[in-house]
Protein backbone atom coordinates (compact mmCIF):
# COMPACT_ATOMS: atom_id res chain seq x y z
CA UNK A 1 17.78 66.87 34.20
CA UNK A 2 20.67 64.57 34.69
CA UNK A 3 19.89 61.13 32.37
CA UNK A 4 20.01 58.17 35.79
CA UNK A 5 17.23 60.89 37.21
CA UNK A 6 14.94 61.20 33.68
CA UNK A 7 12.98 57.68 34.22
CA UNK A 8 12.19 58.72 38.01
CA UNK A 9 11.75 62.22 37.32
CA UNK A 10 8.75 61.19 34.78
CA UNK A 11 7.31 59.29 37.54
CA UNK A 12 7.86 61.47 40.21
CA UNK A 13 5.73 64.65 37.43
CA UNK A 14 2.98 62.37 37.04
CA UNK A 15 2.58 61.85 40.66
CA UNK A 16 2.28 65.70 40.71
CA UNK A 17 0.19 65.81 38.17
CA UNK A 18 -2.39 63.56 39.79
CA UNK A 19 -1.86 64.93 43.19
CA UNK A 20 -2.69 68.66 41.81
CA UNK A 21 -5.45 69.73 40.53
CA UNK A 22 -5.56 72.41 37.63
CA UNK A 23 -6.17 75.62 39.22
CA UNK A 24 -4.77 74.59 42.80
CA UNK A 25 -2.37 75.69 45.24
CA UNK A 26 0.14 73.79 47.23
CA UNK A 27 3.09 74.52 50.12
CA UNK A 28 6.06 73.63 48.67
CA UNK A 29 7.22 72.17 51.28
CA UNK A 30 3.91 69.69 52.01
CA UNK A 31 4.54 68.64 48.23
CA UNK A 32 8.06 67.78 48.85
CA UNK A 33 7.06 65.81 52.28
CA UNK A 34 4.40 63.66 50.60
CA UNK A 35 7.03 63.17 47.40
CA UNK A 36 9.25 61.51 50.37
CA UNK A 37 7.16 59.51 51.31
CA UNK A 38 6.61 58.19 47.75
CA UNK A 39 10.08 58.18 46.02
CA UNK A 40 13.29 58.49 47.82
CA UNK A 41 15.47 61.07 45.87
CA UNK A 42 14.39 64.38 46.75
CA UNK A 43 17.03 65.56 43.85
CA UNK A 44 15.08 63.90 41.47
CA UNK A 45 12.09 65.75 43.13
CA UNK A 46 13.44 69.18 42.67
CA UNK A 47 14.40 68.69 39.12
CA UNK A 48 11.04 67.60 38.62
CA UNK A 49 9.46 70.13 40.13
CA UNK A 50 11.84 72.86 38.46
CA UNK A 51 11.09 71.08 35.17
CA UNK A 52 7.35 72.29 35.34
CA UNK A 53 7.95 75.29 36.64
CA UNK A 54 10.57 75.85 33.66
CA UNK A 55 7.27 74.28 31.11
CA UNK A 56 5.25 76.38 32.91
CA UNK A 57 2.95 73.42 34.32
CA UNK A 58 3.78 75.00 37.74
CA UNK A 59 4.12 78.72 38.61
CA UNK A 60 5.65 80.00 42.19
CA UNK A 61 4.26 82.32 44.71
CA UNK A 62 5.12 83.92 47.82
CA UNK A 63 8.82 83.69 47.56
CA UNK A 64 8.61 80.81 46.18
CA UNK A 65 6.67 78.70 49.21
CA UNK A 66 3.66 77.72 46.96
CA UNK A 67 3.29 76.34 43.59
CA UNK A 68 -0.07 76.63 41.68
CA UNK A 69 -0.75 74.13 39.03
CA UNK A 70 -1.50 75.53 36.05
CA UNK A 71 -3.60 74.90 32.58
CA UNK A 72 -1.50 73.56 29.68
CA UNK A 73 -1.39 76.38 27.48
CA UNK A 74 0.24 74.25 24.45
CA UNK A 75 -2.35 72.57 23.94
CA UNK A 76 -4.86 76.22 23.52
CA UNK A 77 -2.11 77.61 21.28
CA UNK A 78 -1.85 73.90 18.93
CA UNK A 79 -5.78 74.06 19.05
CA UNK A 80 -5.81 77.82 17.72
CA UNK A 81 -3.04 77.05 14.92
CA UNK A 82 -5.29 74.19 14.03
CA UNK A 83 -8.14 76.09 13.22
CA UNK A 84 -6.01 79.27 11.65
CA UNK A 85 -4.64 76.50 8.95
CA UNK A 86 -7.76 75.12 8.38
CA UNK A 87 -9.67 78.19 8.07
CA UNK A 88 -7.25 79.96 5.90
CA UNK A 89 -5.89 76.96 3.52
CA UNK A 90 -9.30 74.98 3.45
């Protein structure tokens, strides 16, 4: 993501994040329409939205018309090293 679009690219992720539910789908094009509304650069909307897609926070469907929010997997894969380490080395 280009740097002038990193501060409003945050925002505009966070918006999705509290606008999407884990586990739900949404018409790309709906998301994009109620972005609009919200922020003005729909560039800085597409990188954001091709950001999670790329951290795999989002995944596409149907030729791309649909994103799907899903869980953070990091977070699982942290929580399992975690307990390898501290069963192992303890």
């Amino acid at each position: 993501m280009p740097d002038e679009l990193k501060d409003l690219g945050r925002k505009i992720e966070d918006a999705i994040k509290r606008r999407v539910a884990i586990g739900t789908r949404i018409g790309y094009p709906k998301l994009q329409e109620e972005l609009l509304n919200r922020f003005d650069n729909a560039r800085a909307i597409d990188f954001a939205i091709i950001s999670m897609v790329r951290r795999d926070e989002l995944v596409h469907f149907e030729g791309r018309k649909i994103l799907e929010r899903k869980r953070w997997k990091a977070l699982f894969v942290n929580l399992l090293y975690f307990i390898y380490i501290v069963y192992f080395y303890a």
